[in-house]
Protein backbone atom coordinates (compact mmCIF):
# COMPACT_ATOMS: atom_id res chain seq x y z
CA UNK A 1 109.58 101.83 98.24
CA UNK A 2 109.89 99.53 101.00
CA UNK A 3 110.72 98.90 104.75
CA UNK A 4 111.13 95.62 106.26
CA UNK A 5 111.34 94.00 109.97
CA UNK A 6 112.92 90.65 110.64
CA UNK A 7 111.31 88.32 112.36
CA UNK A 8 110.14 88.75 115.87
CA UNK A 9 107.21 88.18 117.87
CA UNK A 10 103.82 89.68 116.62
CA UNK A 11 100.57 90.05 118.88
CA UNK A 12 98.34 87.35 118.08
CA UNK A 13 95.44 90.35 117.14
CA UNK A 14 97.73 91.92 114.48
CA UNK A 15 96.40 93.40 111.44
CA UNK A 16 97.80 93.84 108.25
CA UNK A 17 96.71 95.84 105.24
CA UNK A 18 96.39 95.62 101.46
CA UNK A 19 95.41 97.90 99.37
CA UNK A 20 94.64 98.34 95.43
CA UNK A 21 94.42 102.01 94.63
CA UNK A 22 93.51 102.25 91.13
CA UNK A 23 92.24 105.59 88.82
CA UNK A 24 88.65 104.63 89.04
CA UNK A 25 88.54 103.04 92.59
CA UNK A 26 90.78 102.20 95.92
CA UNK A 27 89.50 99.02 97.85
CA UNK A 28 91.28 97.78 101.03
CA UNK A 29 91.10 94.80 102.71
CA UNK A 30 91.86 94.40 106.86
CA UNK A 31 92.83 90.43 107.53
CA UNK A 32 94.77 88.84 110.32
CA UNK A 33 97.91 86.93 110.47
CA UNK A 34 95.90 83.67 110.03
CA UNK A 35 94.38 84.89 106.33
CA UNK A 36 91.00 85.75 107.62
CA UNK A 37 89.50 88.71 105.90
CA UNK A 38 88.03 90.74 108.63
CA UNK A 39 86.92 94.31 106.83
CA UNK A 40 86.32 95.98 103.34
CA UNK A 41 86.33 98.89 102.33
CA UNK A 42 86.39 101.07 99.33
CA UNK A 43 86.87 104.46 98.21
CA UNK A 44 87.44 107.16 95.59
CA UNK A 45 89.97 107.09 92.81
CA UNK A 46 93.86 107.21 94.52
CA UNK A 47 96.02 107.61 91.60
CA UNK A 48 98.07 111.09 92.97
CA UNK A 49 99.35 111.67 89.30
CA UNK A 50 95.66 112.23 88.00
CA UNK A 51 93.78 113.61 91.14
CA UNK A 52 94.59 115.56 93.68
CA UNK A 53 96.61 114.73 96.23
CA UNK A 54 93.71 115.85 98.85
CA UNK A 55 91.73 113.57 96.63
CA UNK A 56 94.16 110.62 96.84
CA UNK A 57 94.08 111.12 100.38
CA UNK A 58 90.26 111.37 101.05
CA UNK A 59 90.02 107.54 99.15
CA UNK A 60 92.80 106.44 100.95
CA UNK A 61 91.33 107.41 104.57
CA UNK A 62 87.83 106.48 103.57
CA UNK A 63 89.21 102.98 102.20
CA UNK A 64 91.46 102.03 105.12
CA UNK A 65 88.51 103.23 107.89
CA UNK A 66 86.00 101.32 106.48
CA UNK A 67 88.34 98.19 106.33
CA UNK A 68 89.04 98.16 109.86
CA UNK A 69 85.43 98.61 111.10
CA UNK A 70 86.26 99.45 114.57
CA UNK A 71 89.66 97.87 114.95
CA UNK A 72 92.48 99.53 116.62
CA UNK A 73 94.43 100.83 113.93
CA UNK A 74 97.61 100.41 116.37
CA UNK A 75 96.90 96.47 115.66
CA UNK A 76 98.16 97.32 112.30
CA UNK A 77 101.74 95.94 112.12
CA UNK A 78 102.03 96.02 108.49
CA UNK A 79 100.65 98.00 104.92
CA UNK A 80 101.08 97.35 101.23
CA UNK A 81 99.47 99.83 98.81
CA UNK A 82 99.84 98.68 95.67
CA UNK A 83 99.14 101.92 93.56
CA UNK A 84 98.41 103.36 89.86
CA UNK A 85 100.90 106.59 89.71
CA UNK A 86 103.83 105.14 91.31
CA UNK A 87 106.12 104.89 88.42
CA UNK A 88 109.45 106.50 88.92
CA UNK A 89 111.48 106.26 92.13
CA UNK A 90 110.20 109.19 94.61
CA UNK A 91 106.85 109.05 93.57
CA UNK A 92 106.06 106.94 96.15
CA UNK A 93 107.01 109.35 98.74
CA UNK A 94 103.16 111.13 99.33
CA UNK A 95 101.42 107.47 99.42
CA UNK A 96 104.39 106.25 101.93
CA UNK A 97 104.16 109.75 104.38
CA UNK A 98 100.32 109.01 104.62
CA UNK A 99 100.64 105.46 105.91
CA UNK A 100 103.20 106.32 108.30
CA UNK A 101 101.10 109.17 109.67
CA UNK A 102 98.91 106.71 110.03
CA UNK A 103 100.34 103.88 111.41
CA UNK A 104 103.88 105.18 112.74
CA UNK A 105 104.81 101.82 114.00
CA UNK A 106 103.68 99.19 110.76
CA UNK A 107 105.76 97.66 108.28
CA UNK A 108 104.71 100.28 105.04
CA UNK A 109 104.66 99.49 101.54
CA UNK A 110 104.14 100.70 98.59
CA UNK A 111 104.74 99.87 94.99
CA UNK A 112 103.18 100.03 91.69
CA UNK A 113 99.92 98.24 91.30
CA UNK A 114 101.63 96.01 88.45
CA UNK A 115 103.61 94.57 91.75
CA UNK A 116 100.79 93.42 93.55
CA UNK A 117 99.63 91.86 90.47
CA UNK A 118 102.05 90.07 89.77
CA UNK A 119 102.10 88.95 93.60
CA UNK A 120 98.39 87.89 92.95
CA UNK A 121 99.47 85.28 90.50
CA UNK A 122 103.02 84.26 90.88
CA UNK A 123 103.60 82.26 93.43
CA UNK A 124 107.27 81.62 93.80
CA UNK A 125 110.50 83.33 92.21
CA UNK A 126 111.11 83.82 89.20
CA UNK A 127 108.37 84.79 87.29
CA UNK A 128 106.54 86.79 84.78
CA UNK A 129 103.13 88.41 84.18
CA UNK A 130 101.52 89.95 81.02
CA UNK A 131 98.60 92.52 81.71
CA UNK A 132 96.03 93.29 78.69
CA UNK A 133 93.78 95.26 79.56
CA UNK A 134 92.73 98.89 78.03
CA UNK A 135 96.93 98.93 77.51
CA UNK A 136 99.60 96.17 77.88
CA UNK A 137 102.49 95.68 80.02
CA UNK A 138 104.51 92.86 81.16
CA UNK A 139 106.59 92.71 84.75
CA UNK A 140 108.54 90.35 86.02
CA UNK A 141 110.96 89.18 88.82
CA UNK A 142 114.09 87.01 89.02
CA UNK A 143 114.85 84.33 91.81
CA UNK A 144 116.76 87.30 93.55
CA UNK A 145 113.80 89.86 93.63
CA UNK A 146 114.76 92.16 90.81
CA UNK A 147 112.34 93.83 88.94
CA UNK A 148 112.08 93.81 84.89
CA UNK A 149 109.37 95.09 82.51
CA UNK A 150 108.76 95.20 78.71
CA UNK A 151 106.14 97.32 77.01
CA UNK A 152 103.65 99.37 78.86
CA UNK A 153 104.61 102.42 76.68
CA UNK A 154 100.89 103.98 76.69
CA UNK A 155 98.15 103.98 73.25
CA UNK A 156 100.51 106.55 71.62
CA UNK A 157 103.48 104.72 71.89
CA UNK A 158 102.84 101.21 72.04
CA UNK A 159 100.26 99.15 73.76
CA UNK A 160 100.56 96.24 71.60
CA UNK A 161 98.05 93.60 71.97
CA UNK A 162 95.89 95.51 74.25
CA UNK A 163 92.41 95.82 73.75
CA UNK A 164 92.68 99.52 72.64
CA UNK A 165 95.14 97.97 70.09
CA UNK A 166 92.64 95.71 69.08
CA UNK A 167 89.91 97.97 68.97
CA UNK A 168 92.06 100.26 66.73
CA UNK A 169 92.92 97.89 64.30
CA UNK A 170 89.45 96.70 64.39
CA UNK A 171 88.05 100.50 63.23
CA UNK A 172 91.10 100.83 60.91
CA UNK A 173 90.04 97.47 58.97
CA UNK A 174 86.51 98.71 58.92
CA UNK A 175 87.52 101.93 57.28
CA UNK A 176 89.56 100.68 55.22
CA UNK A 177 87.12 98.06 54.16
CA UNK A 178 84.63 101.13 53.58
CA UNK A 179 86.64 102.87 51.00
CA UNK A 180 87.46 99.39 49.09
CA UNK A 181 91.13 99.92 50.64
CA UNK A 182 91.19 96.41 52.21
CA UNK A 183 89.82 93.59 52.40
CA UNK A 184 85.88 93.05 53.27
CA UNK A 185 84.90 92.59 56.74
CA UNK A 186 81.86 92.12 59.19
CA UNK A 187 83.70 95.27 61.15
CA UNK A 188 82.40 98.14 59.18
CA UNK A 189 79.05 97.16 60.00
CA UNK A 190 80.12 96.20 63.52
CA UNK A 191 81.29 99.93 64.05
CA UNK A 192 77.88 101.21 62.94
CA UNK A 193 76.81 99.02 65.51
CA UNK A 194 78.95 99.85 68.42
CA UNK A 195 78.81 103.17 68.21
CA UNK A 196 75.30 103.50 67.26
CA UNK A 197 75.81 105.15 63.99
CA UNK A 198 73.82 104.71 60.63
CA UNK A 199 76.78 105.55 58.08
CA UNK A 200 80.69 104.43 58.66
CA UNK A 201 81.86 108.09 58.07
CA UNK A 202 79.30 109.90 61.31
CA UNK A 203 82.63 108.17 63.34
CA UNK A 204 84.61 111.25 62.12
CA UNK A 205 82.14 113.81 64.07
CA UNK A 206 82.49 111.30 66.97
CA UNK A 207 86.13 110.73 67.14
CA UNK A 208 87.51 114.52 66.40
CA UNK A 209 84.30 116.63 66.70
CA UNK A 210 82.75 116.10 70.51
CA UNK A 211 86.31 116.27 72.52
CA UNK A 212 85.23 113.08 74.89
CA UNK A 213 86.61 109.93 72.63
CA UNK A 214 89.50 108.40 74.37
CA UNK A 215 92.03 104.86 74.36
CA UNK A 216 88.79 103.65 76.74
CA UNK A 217 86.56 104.35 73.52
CA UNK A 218 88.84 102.86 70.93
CA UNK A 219 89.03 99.82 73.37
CA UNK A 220 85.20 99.33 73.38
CA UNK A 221 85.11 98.19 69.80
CA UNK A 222 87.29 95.59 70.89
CA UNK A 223 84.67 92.78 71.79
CA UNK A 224 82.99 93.38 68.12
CA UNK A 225 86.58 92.23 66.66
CA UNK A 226 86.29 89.02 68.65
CA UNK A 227 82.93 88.98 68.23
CA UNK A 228 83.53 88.71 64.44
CA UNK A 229 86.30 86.55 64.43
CA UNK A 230 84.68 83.94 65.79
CA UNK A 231 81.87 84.28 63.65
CA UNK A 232 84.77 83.80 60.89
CA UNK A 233 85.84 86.97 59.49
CA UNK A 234 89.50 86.52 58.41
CA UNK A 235 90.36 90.23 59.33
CA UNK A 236 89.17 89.86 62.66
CA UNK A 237 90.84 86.75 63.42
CA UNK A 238 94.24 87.85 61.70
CA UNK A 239 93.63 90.82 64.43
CA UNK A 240 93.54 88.03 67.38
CA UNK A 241 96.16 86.34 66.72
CA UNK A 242 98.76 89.39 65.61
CA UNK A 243 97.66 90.48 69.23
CA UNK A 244 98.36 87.06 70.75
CA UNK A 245 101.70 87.27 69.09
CA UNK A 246 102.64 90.88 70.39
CA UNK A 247 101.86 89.93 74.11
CA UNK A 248 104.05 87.08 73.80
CA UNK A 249 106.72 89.15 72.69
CA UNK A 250 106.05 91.29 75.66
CA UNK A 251 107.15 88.03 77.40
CA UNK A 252 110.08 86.99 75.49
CA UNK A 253 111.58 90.29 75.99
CA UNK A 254 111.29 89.63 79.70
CA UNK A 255 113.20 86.52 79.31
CA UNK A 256 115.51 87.54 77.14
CA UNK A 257 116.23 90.62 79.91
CA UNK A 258 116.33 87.63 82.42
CA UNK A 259 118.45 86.06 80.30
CA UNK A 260 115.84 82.92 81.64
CA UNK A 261 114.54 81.60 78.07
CA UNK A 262 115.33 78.10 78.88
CA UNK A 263 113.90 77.77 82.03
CA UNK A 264 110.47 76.98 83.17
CA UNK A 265 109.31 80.15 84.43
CA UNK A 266 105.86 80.48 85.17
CA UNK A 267 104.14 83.45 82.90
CA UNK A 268 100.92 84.26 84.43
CA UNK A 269 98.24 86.17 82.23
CA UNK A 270 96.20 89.18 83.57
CA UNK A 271 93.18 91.26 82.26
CA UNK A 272 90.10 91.44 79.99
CA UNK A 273 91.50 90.69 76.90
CA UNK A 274 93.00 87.48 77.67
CA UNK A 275 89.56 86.72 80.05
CA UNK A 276 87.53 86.96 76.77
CA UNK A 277 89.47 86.85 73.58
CA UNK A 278 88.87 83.03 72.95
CA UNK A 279 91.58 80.07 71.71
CA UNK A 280 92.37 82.69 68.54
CA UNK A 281 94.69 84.64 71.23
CA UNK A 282 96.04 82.19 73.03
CA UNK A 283 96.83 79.68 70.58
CA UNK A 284 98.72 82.57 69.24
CA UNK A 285 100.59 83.33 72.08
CA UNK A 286 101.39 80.01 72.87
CA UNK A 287 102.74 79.40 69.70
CA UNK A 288 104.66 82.46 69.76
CA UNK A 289 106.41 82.16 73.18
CA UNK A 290 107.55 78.43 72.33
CA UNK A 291 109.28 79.42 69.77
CA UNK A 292 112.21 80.52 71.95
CA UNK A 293 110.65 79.20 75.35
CA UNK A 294 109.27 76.03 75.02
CA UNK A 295 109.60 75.16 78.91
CA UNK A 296 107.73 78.29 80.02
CA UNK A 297 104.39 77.41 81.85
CA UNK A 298 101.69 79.30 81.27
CA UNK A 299 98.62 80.17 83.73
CA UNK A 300 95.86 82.17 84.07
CA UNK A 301 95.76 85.03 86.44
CA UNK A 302 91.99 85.30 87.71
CA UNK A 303 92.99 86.30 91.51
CA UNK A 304 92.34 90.07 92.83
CA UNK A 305 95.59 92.46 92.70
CA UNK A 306 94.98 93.32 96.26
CA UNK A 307 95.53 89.50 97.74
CA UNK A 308 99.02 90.60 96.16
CA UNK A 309 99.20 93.27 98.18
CA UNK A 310 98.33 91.00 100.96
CA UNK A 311 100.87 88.46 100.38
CA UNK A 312 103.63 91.71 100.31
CA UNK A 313 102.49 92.98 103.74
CA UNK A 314 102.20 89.60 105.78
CA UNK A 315 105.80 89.10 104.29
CA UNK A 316 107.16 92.62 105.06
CA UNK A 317 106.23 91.85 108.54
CA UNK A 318 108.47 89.01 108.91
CA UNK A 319 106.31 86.19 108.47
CA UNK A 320 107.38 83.16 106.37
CA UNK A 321 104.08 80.79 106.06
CA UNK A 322 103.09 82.45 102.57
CA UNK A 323 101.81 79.71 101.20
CA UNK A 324 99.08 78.75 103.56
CA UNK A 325 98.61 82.19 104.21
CA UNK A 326 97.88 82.75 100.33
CA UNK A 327 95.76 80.11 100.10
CA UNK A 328 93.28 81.19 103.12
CA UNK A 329 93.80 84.92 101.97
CA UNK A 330 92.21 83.81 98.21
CA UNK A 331 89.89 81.60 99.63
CA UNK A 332 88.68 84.59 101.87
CA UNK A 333 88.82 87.21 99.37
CA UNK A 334 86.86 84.68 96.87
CA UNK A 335 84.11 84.51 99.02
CA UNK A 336 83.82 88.35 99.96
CA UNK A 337 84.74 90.02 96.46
């Protein structure tokens, strides 16, 4: 997926390149060696597994023109696309071809977009990160650059502790709840309410009968299950922190492939549902992960993926200042995004 340079001398108007091509959006961001954002620009959706490849393409060009805003693109000396669809070796290839095309002599890049999270947050070797979002994943790299992961196995085959898991716990409470098959709880009437509905059992003609509900729709009901738990429902809450306990899992196994459980490895914490599930969560999963790794640190992840994508292409390109490169880079990025 990737082709370095050593070090060597670099014109002092070199560009670089990072991009974040996601299924909904692709934004890039032009900088200079220095950190200095100097273009945005955003297109389409890029993920070449779900669109077309014309498609991908079209949000890629449109993305990486309006980023350089009039720029040379032979000032470009290095690219890092950090991309939803890359997920086996090879399917790479298509994103790679394009950025050679063009720019035939950069640095080019391009990984999964998990990579250039985790490159957002961690700043130095090893370390781990644990993405809840719609779904859940965790990644994670050793001291020597090797890759490991643990969960991301999609809503129909895992997904613990993501906020579609949440949300479908949350609906399966309130039906249960409904029919006197479990325990009371503010959710039933929270499901009335967040799918505007008058009577529990109109979700049936929603879920199976109108062909558009999806993991995204599950996931929406996932706010009303923190909503409630903090309002003191005992279902909710025993939701929370069952979730908080499955994403630290997610990290264990990470450590445990690592075989790293008694160092302090930094475990950096990505996405919605950690942004806004509240102390339930995290006191969960801090509980949970010092059970068998009480030195691991924890932080929050609240930087952009593509200033991972960033960092990956100033370091592709041989240069070693990463640290006071990532620091104007965020600062920079903060301001603009």
């Amino acid at each position: 997926m990737r082709r370095g340079q050593g070090d060597g001398y670099l014109p002092r108007d070199s560009l670089i390149l990072g991009i974040d091509g996601g299924g909904t959006s692709t934004l890039c961001v032009a900088a200079n060696l220095s950190g200095e954002v100097l273009g945005i620009g955003v297109g389409g959706p890029s993920n070449h597994q779900v669109v077309p490849l014309e498609h991908t393409t079209e949000a890629l060009l449109r993305s990486i023109g309006d980023s350089l805003q009039g720029y040379d693109p032979n000032q470009v000396v290095s690219i890092c696309g950090g991309m939803a669809g890359i997920d086996w070796p090879g399917s790479e290839k298509p994103i790679v071809e394009l950025f050679r095309s063009l720019f035939p002599k950069a640095v080019v890049t391009a990984v999964p977009d998990v990579v250039i999270a985790f490159h957002s947050v961690i700043k130095k070797l090893p370390g781990i990160i644990v993405i809840s979002g719609t779904g859940a994943m965790g990644y994670g790299e050793d001291i020597s650059g090797k890759e490991y992961r643990s969960s991301g196995w999609g809503y129909l085959l895992g997904d613990e502790g993501s906020g579609y898991d949440i949300g479908q716990k949350g609906l399966k409470a309130a039906t249960q709840a409904f029919d006197g098959r479990g325990p009371e709880t503010r959710l039933a009437d929270y499901a009335c309410d967040c799918y505007d509905i008058s009577d529990l059992r109109d979700l049936l003609d929603i879920v199976y009968s109108q062909g558009t509900w999806s993991p995204n729709r599950t996931g929406e009901f996932g706010p009303y299950v923190v909503k409630a738990a903090y309002e003191g429902d005992a279902v909710s809450s025993d939701i929370l922190n069952g979730a908080g306990k499955d994403l630290a899992k997610t990290a264990l196994s990470i450590l445990h492939q690592m075989d790293a459980l008694e160092e302090a490895i930094t475990i950096g914490q990505i996405g919605g549902v950690f942004a806004n599930a509240g102390p339930l969560l995290h006191d969960a999963f801090r509980a949970e992960l010092a059970t068998e790794a009480p030195r691991a640190q924890i932080i929050s992840g609240e930087s952009h993926p593509v200033l991972g994508a960033l960092i990956m292409a100033y370091r592709d390109c041989g240069k070693s200042e990463l640290l006071a490169f990532r620091q104007s880079m965020s600062d920079g990025l903060h301001d603009r995004l």
